[in-house]
C-alpha atoms as a PDB file:
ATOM      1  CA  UNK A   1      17.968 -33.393 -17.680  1.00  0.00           C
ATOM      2  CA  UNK A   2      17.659 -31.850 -20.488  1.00  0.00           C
ATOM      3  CA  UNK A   3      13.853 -32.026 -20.607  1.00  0.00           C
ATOM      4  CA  UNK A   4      13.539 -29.744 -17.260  1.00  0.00           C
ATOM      5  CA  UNK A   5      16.219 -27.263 -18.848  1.00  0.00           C
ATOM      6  CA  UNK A   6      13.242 -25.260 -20.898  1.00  0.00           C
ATOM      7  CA  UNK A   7      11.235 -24.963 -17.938  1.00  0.00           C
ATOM      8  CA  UNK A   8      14.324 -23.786 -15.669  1.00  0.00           C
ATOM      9  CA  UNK A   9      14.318 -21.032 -18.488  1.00  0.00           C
ATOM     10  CA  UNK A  10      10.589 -20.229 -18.518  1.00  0.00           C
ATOM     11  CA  UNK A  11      10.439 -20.178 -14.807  1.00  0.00           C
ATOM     12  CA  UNK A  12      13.744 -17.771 -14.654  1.00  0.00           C
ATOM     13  CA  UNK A  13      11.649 -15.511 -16.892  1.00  0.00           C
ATOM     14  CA  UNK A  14       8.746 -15.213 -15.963  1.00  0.00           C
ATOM     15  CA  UNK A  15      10.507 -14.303 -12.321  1.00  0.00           C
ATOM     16  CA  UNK A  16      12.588 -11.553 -14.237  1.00  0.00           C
ATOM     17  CA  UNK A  17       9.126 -10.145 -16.277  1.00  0.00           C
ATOM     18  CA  UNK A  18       7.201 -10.513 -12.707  1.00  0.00           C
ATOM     19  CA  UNK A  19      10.021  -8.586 -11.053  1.00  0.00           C
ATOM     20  CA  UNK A  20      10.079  -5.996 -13.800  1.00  0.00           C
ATOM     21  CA  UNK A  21       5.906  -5.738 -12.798  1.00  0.00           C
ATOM     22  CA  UNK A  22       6.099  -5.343  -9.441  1.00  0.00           C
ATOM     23  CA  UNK A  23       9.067  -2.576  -9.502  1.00  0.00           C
ATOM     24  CA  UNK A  24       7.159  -0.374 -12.367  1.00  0.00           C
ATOM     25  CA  UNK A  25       3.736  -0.900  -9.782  1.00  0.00           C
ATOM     26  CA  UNK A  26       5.665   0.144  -7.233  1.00  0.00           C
ATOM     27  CA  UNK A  27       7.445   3.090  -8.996  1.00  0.00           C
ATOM     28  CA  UNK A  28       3.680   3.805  -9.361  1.00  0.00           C
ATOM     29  CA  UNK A  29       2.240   4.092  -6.128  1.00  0.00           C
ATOM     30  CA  UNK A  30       5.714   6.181  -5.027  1.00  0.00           C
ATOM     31  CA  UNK A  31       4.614   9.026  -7.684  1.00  0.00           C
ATOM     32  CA  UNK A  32       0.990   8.463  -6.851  1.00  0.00           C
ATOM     33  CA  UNK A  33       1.689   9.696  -3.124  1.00  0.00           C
ATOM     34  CA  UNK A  34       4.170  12.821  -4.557  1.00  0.00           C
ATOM     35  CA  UNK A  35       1.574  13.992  -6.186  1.00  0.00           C
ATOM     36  CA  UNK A  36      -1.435  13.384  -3.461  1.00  0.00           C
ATOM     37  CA  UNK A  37       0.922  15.222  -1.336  1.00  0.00           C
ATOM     38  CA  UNK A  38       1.679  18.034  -4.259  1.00  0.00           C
ATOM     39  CA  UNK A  39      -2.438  18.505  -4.059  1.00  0.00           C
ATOM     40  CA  UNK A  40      -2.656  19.302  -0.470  1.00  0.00           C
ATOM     41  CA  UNK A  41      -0.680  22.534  -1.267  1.00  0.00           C
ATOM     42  CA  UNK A  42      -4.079  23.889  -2.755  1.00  0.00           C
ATOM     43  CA  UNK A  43      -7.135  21.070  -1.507  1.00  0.00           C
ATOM     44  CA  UNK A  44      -8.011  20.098   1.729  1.00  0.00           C
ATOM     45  CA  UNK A  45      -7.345  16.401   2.161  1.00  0.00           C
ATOM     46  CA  UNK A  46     -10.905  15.319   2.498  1.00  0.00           C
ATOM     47  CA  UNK A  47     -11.589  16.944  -1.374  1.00  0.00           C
ATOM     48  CA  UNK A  48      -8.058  14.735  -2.742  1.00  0.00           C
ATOM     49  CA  UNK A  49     -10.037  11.578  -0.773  1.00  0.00           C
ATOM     50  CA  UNK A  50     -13.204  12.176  -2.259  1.00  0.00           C
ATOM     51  CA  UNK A  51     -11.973  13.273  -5.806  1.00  0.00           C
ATOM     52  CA  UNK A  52      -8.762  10.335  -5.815  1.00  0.00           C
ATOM     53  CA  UNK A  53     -11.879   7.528  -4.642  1.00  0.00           C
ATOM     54  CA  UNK A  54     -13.877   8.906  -7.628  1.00  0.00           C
ATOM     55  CA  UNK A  55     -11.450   8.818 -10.007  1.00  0.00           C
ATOM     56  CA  UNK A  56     -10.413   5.097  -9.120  1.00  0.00           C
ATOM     57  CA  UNK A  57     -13.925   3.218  -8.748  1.00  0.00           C
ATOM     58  CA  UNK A  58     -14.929   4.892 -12.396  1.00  0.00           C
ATOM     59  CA  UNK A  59     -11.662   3.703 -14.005  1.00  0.00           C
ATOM     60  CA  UNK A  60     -12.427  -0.059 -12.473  1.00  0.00           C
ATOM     61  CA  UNK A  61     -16.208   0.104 -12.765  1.00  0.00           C
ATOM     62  CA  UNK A  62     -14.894   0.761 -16.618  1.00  0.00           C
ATOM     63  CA  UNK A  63     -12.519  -2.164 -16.357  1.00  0.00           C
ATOM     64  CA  UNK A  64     -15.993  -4.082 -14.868  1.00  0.00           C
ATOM     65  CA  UNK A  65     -18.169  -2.824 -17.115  1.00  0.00           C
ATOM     66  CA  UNK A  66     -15.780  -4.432 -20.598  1.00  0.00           C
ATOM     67  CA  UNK A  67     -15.093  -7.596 -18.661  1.00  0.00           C
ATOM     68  CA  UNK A  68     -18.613  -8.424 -18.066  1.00  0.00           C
ATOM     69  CA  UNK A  69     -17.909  -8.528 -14.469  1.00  0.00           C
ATOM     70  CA  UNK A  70     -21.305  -7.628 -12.135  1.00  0.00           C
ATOM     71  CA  UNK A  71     -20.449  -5.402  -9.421  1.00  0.00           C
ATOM     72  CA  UNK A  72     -23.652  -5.750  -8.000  1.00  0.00           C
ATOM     73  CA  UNK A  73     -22.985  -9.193  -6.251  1.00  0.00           C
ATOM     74  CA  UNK A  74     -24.213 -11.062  -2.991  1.00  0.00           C
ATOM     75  CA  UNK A  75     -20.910 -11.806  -1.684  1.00  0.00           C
ATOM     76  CA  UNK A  76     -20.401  -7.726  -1.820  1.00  0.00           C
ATOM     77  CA  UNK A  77     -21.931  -7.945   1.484  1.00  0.00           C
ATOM     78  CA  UNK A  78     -20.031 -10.575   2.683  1.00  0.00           C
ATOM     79  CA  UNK A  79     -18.575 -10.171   6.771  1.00  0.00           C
ATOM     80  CA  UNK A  80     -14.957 -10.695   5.311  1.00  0.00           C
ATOM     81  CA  UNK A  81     -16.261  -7.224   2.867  1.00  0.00           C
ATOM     82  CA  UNK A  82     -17.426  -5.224   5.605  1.00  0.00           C
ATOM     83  CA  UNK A  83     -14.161  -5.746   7.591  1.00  0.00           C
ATOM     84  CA  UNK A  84     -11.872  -4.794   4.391  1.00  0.00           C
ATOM     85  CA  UNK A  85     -13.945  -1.610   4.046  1.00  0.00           C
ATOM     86  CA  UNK A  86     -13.633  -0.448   7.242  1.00  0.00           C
ATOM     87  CA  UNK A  87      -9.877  -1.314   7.142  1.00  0.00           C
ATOM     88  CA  UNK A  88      -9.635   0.017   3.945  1.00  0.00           C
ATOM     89  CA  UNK A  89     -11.293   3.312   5.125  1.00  0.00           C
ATOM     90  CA  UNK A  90      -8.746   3.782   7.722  1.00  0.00           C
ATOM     91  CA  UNK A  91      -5.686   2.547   5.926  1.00  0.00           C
ATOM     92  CA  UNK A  92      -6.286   4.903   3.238  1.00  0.00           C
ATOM     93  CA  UNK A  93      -7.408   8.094   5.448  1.00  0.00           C
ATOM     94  CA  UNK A  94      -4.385   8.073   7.878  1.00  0.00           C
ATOM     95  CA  UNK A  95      -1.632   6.749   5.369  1.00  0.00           C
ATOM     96  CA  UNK A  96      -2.787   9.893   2.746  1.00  0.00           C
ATOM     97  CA  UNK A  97      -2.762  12.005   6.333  1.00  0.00           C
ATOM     98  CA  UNK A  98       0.369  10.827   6.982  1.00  0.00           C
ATOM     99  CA  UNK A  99       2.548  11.214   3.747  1.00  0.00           C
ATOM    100  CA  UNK A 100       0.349  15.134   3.171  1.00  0.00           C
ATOM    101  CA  UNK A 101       1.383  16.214   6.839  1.00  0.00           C
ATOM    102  CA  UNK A 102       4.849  14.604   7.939  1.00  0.00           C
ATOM    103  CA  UNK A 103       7.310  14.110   5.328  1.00  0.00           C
ATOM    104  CA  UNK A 104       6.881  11.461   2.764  1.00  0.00           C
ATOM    105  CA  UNK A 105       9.845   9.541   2.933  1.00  0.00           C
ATOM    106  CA  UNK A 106       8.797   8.374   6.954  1.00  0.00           C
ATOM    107  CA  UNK A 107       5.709   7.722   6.247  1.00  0.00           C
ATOM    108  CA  UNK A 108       6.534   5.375   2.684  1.00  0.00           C
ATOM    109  CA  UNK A 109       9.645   3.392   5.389  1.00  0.00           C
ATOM    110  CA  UNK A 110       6.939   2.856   7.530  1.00  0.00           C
ATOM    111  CA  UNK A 111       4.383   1.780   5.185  1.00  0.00           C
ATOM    112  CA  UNK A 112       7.022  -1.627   4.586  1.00  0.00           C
ATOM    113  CA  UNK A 113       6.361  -2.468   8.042  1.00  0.00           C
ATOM    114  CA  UNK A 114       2.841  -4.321   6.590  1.00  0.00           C
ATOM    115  CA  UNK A 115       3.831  -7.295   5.545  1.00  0.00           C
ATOM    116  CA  UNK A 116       5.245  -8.027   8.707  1.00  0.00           C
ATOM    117  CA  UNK A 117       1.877  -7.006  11.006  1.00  0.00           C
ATOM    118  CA  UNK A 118       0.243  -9.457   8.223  1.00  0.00           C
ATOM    119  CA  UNK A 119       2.653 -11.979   9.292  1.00  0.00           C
ATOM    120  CA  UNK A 120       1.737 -11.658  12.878  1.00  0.00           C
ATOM    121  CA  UNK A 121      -1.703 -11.142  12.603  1.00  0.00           C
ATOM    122  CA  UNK A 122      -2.103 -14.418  10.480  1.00  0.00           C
ATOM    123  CA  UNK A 123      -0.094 -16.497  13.468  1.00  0.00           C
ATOM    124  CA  UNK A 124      -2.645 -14.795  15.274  1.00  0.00           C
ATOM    125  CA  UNK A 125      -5.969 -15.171  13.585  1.00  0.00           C
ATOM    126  CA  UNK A 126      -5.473 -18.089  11.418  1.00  0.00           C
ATOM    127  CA  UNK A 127      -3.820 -20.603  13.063  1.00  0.00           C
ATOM    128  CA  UNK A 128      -0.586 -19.978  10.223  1.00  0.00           C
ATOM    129  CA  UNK A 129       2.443 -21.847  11.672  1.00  0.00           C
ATOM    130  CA  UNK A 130       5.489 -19.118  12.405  1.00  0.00           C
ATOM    131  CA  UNK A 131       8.394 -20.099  14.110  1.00  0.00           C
ATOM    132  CA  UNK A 132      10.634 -18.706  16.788  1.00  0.00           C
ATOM    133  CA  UNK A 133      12.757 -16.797  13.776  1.00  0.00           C
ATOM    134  CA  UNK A 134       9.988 -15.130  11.743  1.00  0.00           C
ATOM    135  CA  UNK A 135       8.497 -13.707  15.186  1.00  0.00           C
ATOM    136  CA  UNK A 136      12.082 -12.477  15.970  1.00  0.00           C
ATOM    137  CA  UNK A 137      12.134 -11.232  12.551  1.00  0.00           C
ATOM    138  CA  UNK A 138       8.729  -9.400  13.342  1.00  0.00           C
ATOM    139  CA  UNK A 139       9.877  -8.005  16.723  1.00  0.00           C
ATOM    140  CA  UNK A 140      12.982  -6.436  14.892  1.00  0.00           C
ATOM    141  CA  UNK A 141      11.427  -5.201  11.857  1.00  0.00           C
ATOM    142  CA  UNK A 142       8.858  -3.727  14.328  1.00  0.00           C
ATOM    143  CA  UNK A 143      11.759  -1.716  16.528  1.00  0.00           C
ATOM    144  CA  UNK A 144      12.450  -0.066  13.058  1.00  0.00           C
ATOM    145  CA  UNK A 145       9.010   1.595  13.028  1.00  0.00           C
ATOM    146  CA  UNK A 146       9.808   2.244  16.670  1.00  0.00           C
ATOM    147  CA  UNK A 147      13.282   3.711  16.014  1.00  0.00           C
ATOM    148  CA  UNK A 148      12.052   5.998  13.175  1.00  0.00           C
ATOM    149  CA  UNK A 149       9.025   7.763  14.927  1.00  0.00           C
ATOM    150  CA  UNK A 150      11.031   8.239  18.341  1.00  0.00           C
ATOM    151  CA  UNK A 151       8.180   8.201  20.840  1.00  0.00           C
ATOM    152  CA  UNK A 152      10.374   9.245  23.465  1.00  0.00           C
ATOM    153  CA  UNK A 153      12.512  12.026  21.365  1.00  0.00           C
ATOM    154  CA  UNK A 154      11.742  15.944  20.815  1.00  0.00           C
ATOM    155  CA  UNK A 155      10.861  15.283  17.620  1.00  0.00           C
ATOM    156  CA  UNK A 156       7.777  13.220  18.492  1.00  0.00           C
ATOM    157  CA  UNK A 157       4.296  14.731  18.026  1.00  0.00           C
ATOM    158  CA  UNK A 158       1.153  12.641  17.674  1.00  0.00           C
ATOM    159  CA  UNK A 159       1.084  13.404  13.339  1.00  0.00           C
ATOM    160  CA  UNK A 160       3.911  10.512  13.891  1.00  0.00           C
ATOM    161  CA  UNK A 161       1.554   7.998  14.804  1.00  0.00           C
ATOM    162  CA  UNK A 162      -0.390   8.334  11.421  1.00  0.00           C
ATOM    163  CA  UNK A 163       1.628   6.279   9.575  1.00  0.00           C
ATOM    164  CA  UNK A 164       1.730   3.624  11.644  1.00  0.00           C
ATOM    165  CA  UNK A 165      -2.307   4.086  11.672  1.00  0.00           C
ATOM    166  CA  UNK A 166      -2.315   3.491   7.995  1.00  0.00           C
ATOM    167  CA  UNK A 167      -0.140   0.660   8.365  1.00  0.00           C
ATOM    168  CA  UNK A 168      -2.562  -1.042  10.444  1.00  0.00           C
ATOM    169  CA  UNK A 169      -5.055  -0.405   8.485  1.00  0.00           C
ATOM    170  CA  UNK A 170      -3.483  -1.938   5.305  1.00  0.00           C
ATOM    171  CA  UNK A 171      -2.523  -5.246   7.338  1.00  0.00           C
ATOM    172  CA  UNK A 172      -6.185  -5.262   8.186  1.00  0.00           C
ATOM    173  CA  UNK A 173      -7.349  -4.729   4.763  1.00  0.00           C
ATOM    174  CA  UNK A 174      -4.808  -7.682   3.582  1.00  0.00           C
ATOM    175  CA  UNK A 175      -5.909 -10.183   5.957  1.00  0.00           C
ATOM    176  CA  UNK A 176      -9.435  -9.328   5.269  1.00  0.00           C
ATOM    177  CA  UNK A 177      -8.900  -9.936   1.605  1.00  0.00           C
ATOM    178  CA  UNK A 178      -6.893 -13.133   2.273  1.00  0.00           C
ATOM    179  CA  UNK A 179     -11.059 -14.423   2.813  1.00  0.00           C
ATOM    180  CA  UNK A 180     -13.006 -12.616   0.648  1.00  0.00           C
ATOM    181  CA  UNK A 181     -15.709 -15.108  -1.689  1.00  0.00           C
ATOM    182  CA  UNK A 182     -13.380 -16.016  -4.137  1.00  0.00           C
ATOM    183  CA  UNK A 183     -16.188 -15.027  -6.576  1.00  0.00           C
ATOM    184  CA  UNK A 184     -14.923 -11.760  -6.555  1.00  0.00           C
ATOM    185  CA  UNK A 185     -12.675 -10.220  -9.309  1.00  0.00           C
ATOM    186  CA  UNK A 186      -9.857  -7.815  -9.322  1.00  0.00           C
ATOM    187  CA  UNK A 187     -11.966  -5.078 -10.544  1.00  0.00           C
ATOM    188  CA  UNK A 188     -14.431  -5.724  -8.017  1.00  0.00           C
ATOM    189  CA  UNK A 189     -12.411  -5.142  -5.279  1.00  0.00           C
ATOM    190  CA  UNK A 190     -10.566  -2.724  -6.898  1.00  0.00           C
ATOM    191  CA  UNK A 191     -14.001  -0.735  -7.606  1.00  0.00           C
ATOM    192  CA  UNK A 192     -14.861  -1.220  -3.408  1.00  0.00           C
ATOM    193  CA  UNK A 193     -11.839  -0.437  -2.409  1.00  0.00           C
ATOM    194  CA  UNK A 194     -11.886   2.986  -4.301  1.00  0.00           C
ATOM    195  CA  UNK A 195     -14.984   3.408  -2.905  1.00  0.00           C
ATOM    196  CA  UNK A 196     -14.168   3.279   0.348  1.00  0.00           C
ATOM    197  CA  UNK A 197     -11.769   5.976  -0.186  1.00  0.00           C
ATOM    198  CA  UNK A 198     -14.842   8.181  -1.015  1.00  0.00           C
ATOM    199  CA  UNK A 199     -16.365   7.088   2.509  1.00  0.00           C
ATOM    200  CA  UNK A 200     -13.232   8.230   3.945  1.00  0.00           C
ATOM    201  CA  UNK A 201     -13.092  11.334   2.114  1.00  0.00           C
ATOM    202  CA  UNK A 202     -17.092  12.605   2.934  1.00  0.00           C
ATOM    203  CA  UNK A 203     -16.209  11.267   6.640  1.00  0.00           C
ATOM    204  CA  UNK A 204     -13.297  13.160   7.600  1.00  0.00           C
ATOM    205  CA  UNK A 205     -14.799  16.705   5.710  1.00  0.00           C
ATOM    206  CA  UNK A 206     -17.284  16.253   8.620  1.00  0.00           C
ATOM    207  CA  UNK A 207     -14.435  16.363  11.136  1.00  0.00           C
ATOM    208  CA  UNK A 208     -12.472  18.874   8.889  1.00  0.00           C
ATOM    209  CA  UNK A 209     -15.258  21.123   8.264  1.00  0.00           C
ATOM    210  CA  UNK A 210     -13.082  22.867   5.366  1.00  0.00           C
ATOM    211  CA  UNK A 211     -15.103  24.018   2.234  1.00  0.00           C
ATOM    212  CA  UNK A 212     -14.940  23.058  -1.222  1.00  0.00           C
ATOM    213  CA  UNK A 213     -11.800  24.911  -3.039  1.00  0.00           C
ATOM    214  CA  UNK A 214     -11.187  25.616  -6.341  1.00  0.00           C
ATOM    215  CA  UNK A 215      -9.244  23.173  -9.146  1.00  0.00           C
ATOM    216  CA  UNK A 216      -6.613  24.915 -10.665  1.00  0.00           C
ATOM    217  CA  UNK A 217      -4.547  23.436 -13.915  1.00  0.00           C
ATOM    218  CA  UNK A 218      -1.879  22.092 -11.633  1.00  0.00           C
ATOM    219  CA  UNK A 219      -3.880  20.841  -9.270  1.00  0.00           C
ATOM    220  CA  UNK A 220      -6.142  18.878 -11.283  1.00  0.00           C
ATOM    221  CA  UNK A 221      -3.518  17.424 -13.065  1.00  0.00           C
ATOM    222  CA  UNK A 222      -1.811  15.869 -10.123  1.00  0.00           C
ATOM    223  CA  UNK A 223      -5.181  14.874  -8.916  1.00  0.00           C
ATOM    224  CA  UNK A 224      -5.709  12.920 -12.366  1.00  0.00           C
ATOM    225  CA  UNK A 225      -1.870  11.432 -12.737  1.00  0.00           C
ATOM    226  CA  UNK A 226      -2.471  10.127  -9.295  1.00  0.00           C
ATOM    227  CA  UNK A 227      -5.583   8.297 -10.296  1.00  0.00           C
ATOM    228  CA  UNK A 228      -4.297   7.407 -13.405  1.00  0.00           C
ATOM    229  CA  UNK A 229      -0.976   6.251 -11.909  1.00  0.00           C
ATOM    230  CA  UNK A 230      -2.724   4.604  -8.883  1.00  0.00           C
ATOM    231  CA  UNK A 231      -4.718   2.373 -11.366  1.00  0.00           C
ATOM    232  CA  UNK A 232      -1.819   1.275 -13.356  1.00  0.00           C
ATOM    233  CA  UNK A 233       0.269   0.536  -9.672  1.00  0.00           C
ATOM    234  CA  UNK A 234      -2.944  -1.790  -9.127  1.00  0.00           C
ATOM    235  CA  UNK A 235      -3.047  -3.485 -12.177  1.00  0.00           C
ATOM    236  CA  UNK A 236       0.769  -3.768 -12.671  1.00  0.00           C
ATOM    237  CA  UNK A 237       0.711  -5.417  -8.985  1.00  0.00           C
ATOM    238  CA  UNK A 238      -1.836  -7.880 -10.058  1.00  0.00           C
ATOM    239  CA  UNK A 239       0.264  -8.933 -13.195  1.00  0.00           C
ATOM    240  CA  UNK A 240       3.303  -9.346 -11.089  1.00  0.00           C
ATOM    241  CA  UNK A 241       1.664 -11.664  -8.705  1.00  0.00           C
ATOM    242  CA  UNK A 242       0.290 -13.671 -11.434  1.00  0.00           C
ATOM    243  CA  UNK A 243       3.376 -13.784 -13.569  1.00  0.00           C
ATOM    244  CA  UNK A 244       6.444 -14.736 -11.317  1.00  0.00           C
ATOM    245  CA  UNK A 245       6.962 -17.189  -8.390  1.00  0.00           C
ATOM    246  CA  UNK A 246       5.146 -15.211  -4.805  1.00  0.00           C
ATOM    247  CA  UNK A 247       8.367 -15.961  -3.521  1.00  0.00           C
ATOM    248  CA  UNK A 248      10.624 -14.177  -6.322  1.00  0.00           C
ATOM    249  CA  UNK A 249       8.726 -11.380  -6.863  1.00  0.00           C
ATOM    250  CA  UNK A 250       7.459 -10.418  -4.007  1.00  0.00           C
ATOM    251  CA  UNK A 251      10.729  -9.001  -2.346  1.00  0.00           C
ATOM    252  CA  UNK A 252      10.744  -6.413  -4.866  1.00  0.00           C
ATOM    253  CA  UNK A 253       7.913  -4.983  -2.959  1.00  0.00           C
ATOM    254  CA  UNK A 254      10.672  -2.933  -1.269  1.00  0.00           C
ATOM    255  CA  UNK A 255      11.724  -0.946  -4.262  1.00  0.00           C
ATOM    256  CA  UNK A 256       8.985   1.225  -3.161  1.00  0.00           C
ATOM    257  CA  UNK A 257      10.587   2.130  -0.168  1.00  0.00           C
ATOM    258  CA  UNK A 258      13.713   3.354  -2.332  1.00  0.00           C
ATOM    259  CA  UNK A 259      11.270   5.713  -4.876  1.00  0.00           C
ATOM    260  CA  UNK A 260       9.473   7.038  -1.984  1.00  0.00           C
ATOM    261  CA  UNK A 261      13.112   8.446  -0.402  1.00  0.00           C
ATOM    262  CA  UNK A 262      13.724   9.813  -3.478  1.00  0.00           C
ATOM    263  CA  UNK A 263      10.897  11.826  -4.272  1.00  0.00           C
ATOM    264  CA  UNK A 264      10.426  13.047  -0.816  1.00  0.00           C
ATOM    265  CA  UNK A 265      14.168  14.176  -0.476  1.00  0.00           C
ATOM    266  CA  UNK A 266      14.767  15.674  -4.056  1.00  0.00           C
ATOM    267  CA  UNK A 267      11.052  16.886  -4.360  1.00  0.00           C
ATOM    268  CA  UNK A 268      10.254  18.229  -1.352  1.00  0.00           C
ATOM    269  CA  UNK A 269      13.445  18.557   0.341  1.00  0.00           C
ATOM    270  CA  UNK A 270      13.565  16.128   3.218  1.00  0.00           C
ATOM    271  CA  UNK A 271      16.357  15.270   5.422  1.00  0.00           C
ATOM    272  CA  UNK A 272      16.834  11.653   6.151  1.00  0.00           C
ATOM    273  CA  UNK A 273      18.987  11.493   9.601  1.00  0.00           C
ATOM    274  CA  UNK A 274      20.528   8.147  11.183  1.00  0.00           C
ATOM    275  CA  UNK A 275      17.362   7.208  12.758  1.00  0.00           C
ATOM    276  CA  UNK A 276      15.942   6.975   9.318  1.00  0.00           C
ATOM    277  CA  UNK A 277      18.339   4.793   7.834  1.00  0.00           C
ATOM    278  CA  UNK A 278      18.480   2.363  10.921  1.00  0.00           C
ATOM    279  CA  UNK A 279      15.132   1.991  11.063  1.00  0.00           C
ATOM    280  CA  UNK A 280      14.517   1.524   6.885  1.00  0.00           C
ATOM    281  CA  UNK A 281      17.039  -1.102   7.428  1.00  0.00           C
ATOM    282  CA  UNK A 282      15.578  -3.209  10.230  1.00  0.00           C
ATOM    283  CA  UNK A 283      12.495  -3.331   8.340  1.00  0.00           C
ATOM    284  CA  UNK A 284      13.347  -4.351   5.303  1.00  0.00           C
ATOM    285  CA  UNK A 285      16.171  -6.788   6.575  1.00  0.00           C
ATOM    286  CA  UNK A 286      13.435  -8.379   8.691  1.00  0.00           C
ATOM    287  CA  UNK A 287      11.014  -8.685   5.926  1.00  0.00           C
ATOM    288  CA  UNK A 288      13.185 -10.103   3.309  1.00  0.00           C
ATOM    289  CA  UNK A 289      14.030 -12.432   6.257  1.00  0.00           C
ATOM    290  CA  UNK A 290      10.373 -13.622   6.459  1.00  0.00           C
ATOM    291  CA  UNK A 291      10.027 -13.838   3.235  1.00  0.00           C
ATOM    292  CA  UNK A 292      13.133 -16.319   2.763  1.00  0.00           C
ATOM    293  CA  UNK A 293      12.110 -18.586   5.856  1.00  0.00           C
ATOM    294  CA  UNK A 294       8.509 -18.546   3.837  1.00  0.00           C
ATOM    295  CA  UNK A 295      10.148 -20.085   0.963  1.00  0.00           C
ATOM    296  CA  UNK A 296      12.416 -22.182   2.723  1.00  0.00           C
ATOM    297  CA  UNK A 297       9.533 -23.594   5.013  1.00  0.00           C
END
């Protein structure tokens, strides 16, 4: 008994250093979108895609670069590579389109709704066993997004879908990644990933046809915290995930849902109604639901 004591201890914090990770990465990514958003006062979003993709593949490609790490490789090219780019492309167009042109505190509740399209999609795609009570959980964290874009209310336009886009698009991203060549680093997909955001960038300035405008002070400083800020979320996200239990950590996930409210209704004055709260609730009830039948399974 006493022999397993040290490791109940080790195990306990590791969970508490993992948890402290994964709340600072998501902290992160909360004031990474606040001040995306902050740039479309002054840049068209297509310039904030290309000059946010930039920023991030050169900080990696660094990271690369002093690990030794080729990012040059065969398994670049890889099927499972090509599908997270494409999903990557769209995750990252329509989620910064979302949280730049509807209010960021929607578009961060419905951003939570991932890991529960991941959930599905694996049932779906790879055989995963999930039984009648995650699927219920899915279906009810899934009325949440429903509940908080109103399809049917006055309120409803079609910028409400564009969260729910970039939702999609980070599910597909995730599942893609679940079988990417193990070959290939952290940096390496944090470098193509980053790159893709460039795609998306030069893509939708052909649809946008908006020119290039000017950098001021304030606006290159938010362009360059969010880079710097996404980069940390990314790293501090990989350290959680290697640090604590999946299981432990990985409800913290969350927290991000809590910062993004925040900024969005102290920073930019948004209004959170009932619909809002309901709907933030289902989905995060339903995904800490999935979560605890994962571990219990």
């Amino acid at each position: 008994m006493t022999q397993m004591t040290p490791n109940i201890q080790t195990d306990a914090r590791s969970n508490l250093i993992g948890s402290a990770w994964m709340i600072g990465a998501m902290a992160c990514f909360a004031l990474e979108d606040a001040l995306l958003k902050a740039s479309a006062i002054t840049l068209p979003i297509w310039q904030i895609l290309v000059l946010f993709g930039a920023g991030g593949s050169v900080i990696f490609a660094c990271v690369a670069l002093a690990r030794g790490t080729r990012l040059l490789q065969p398994d670049v090219l890889s099927p499972a590579m090509k599908i997270r780019a494409v999903f990557e492309i769209l995750g990252r167009l329509f989620y910064i389109l979302a949280f730049t042109l509807t209010p960021l505190s929607s578009a961060t509740v419905i951003l939570q709704a991932t890991p529960l399209v991941v959930v599905a999609c694996a049932a779906l795609l790879f055989g995963e066993t999930v039984g009648w009570r995650r699927w219920s959980a899915v279906l009810v964290g899934l009325l949440g997004v429903v509940i908080i874009i109103q399809p049917t209310g006055d309120s409803f336009t079609i910028l409400s879908l564009l969260a729910v886009l970039g939702m999609l698009g980070f599910a597909g991203r995730d599942l893609a990644s679940r079988v990417a060549p193990a070959s290939l680093s952290t940096e390496v997909l944090g470098f193509y990933g980053f790159v893709s955001v460039i795609v998306a960038g030069v893509a939708y300035g052909l649809w946008e046809q908006a020119p290039v405008a000017p950098i001021n002070l304030n606006t290159g400083l938010h362009v360059t915290g969010a880079v710097v800020l996404g980069s940390i979320a990314y790293a501090s996200l990989m350290k959680a995930m290697r640090t604590g239990e999946v299981s432990a950590v990985t409800p913290f996930r969350y927290s991000r849902l809590l910062f993004g409210v925040a900024l969005g209704v102290f920073f930019f004055g948004e209004d959170l109604d009932q619909t809002m709260w309901i709907g933030s609730a289902l989905i995060v009830a339903s995904g800490l639901y999935i979560l605890w039948r994962g571990r219990k399974a």
